[in-house]
Protein backbone atom coordinates (compact mmCIF):
# COMPACT_ATOMS: atom_id res chain seq x y z
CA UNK A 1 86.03 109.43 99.14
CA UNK A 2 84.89 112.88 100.01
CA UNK A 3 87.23 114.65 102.86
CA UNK A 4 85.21 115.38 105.78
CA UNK A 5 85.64 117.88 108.61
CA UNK A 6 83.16 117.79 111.71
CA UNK A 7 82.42 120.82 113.08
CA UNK A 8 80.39 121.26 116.48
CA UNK A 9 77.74 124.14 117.58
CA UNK A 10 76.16 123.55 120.90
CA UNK A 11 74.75 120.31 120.59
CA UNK A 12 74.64 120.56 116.75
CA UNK A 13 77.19 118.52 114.86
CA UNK A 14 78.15 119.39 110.98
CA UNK A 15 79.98 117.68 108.59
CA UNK A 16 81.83 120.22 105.93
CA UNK A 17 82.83 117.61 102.30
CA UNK A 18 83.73 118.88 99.25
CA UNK A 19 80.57 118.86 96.85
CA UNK A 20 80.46 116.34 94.01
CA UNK A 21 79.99 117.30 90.37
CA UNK A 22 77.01 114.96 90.07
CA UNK A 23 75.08 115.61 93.89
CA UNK A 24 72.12 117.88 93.36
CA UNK A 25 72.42 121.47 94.35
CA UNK A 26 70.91 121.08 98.03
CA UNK A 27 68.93 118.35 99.71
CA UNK A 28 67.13 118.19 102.63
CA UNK A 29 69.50 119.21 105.84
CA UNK A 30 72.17 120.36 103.84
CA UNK A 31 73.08 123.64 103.13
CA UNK A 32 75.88 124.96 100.59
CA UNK A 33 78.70 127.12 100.99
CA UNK A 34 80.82 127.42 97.62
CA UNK A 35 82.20 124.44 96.63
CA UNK A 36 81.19 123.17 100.53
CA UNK A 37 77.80 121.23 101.43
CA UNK A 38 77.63 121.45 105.31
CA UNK A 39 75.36 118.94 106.37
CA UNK A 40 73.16 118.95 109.68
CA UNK A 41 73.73 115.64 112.07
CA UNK A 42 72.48 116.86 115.18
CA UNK A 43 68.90 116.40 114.42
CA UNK A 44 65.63 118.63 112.93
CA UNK A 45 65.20 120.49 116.05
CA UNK A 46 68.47 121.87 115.96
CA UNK A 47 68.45 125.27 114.55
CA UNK A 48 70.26 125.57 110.81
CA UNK A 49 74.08 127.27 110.38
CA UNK A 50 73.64 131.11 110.40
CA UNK A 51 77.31 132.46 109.43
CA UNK A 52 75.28 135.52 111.32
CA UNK A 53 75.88 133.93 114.70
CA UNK A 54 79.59 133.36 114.47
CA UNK A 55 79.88 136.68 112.93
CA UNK A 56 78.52 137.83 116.38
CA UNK A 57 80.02 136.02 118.53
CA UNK A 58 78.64 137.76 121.95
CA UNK A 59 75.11 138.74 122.77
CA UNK A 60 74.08 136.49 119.37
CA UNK A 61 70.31 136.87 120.14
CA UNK A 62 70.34 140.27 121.14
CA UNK A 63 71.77 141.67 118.56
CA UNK A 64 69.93 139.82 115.95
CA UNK A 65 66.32 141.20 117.41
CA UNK A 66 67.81 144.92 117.39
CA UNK A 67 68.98 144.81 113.75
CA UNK A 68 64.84 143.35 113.30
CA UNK A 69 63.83 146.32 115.37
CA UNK A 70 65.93 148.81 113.41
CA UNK A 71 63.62 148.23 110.53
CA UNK A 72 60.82 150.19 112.35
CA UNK A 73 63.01 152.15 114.80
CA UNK A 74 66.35 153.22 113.70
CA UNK A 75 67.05 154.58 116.55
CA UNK A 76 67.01 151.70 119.15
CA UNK A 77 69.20 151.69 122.11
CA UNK A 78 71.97 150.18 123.52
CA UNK A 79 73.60 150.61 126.48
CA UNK A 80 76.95 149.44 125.97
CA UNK A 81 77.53 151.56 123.05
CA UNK A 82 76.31 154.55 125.58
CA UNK A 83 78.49 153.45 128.43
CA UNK A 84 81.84 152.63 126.53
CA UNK A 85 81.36 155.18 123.41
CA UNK A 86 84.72 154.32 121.21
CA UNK A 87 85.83 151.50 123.08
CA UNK A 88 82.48 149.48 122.06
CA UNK A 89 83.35 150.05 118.33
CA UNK A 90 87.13 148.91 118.81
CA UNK A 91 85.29 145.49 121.36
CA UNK A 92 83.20 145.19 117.59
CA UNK A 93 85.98 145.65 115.42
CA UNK A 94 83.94 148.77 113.93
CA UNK A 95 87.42 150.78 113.36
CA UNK A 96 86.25 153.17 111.20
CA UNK A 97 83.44 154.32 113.05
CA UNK A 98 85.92 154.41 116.10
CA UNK A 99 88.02 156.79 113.98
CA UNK A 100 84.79 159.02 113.14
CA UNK A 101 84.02 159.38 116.53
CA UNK A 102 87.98 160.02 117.60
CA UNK A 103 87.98 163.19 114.93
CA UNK A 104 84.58 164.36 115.13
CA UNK A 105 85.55 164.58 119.46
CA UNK A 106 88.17 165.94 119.38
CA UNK A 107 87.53 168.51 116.15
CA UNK A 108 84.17 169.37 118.26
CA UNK A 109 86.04 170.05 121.33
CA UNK A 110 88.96 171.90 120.36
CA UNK A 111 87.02 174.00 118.08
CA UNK A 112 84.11 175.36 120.69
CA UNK A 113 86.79 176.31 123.10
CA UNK A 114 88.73 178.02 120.48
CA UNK A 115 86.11 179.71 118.80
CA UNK A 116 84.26 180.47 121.91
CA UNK A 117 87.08 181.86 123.87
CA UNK A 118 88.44 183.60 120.96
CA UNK A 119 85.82 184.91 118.55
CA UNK A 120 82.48 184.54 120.09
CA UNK A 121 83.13 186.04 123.53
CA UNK A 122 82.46 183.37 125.61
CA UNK A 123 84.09 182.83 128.60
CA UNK A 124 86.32 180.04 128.98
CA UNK A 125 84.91 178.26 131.66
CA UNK A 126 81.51 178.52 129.53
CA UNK A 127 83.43 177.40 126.15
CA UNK A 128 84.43 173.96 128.27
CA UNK A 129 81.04 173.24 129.63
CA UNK A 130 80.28 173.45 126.24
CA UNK A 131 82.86 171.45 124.78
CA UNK A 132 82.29 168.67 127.50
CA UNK A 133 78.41 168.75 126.96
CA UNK A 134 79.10 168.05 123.00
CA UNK A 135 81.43 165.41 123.76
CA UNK A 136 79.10 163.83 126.06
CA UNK A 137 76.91 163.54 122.97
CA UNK A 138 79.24 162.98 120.21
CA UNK A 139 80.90 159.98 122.18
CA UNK A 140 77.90 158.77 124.61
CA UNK A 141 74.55 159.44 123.55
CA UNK A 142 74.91 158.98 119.45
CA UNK A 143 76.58 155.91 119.97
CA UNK A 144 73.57 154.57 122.33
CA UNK A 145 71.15 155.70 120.05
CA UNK A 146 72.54 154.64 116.65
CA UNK A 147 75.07 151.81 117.77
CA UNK A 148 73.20 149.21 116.93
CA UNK A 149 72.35 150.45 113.44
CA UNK A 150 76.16 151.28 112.81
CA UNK A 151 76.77 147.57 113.57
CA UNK A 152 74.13 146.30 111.28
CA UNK A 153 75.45 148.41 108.60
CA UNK A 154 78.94 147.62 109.24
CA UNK A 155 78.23 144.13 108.86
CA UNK A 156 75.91 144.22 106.04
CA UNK A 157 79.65 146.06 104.50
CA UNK A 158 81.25 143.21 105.64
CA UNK A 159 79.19 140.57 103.81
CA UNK A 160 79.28 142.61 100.40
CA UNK A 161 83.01 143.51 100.87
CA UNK A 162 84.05 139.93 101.91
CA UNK A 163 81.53 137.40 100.94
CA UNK A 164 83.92 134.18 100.91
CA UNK A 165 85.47 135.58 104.63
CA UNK A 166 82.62 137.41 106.10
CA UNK A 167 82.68 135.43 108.99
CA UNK A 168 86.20 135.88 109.86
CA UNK A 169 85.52 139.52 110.01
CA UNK A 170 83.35 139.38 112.43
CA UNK A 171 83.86 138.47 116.45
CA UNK A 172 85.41 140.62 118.75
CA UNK A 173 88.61 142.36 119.79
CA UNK A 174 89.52 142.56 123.38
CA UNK A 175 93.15 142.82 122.44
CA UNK A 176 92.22 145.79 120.22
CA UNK A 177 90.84 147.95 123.44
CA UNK A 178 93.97 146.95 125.63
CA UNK A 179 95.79 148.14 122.49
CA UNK A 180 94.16 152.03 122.31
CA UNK A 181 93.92 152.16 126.17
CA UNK A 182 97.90 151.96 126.43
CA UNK A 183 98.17 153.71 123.82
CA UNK A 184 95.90 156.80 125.11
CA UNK A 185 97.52 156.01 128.95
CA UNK A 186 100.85 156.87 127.12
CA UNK A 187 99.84 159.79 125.06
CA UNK A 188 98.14 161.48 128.26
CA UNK A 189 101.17 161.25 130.08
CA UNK A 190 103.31 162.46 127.92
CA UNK A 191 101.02 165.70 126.94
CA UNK A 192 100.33 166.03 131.21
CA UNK A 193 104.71 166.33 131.48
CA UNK A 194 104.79 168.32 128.72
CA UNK A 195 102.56 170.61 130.03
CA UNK A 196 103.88 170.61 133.70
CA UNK A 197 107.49 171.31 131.83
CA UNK A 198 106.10 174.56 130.56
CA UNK A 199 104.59 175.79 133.09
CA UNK A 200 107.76 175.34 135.28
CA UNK A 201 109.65 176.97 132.48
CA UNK A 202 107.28 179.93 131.97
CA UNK A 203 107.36 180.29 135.85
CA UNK A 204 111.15 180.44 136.11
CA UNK A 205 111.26 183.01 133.05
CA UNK A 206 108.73 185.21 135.02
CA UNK A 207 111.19 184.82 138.21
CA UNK A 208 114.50 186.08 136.76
């Protein structure tokens, strides 16, 4: 007797048994997975198991006609990768491209008001409209425009990288954004009272 384990999608139901040495590589409403035959009970209209879909998770339809659009225009857009910027790619567990964007921000930022205010001759008021117009693009507008692309290549990645546990890959991470948020709450306030503590401490040295 094979072992069985039902598994349930919408109003789909699939049985998971281990695959016998003698059972012909695939039949009609079955479909293999390693050593795994996963066979379709909840009828012909139902739609077959795409491990794309659980990969997903959120938005499954959406997301599967950008990556078709990409093919003709790389550049589609997406507004939640424009409104969120880094926090998106944490919510898609794209931490490397979070990462990217953290050091290519801050890198961009730091060095136009340095180099501005200290080699080029730019004011510094100008060298910080600069720096916040760059990081308007770097975290906003790239990220709307090439989101979705990052995402399919990410998990095309994930399939090569992981092709037994691609699915578990996937999903998202709310947990992940809570996680940086207190993390850059934190950080903020410790930099702010650091800050406040020197200029208190350059203001009593100018005093004496």
């Amino acid at each position: 007797m094979n072992r069985e384990q039902k598994y349930t999608a919408g109003d789909t139901v699939w049985t998971y048994k281990n695959k016998p040495s003698n059972e012909p590589e695939s039949t009609e409403g079955e479909i293999l997975r390693g050593d795994t035959v996963v066979v379709e009970q909840g009828g012909a209209n139902n739609p077959p198991y795409d491990p794309v879909d659980e990969f997903l998770e959120k938005n499954v339809e959406k997301y599967k006609r950008k990556f078709k659009e990409i093919e003709t225009n790389p550049a589609n857009w997406n507004w939640c990768a424009f409104l969120f910027g880094g926090y998106w790619f944490l919510y898609r567990k794209m931490y490397i491209a979070f990462f990217v964007l953290l050091i290519a921000t801050t890198l961009a930022v730091f060095g136009i008001q340095s180099i501005g205010a200290s080699f080029a001759g730019v004011s510094e008021s100008t060298a910080m409209i600069l720096s916040y117009a760059v990081s308007i693009i770097i975290t906003m507008v790239l990220p709307g425009m090439y989101g979705n692309l990052t995402y399919k290549k990410h998990m095309e990645r994930m399939q090569r990288k992981y092709p037994n546990n691609f699915v578990s890959m996937g999903g998202v991470s709310k947990a992940s954004v809570i996680i940086f948020i207190v993390i850059e709450f934190v950080v903020i306030t410790a930099v702010t009272g650091y800050s406040i503590y020197l200029v208190h401490e350059y203001n009593d040295i100018m005093n004496l």
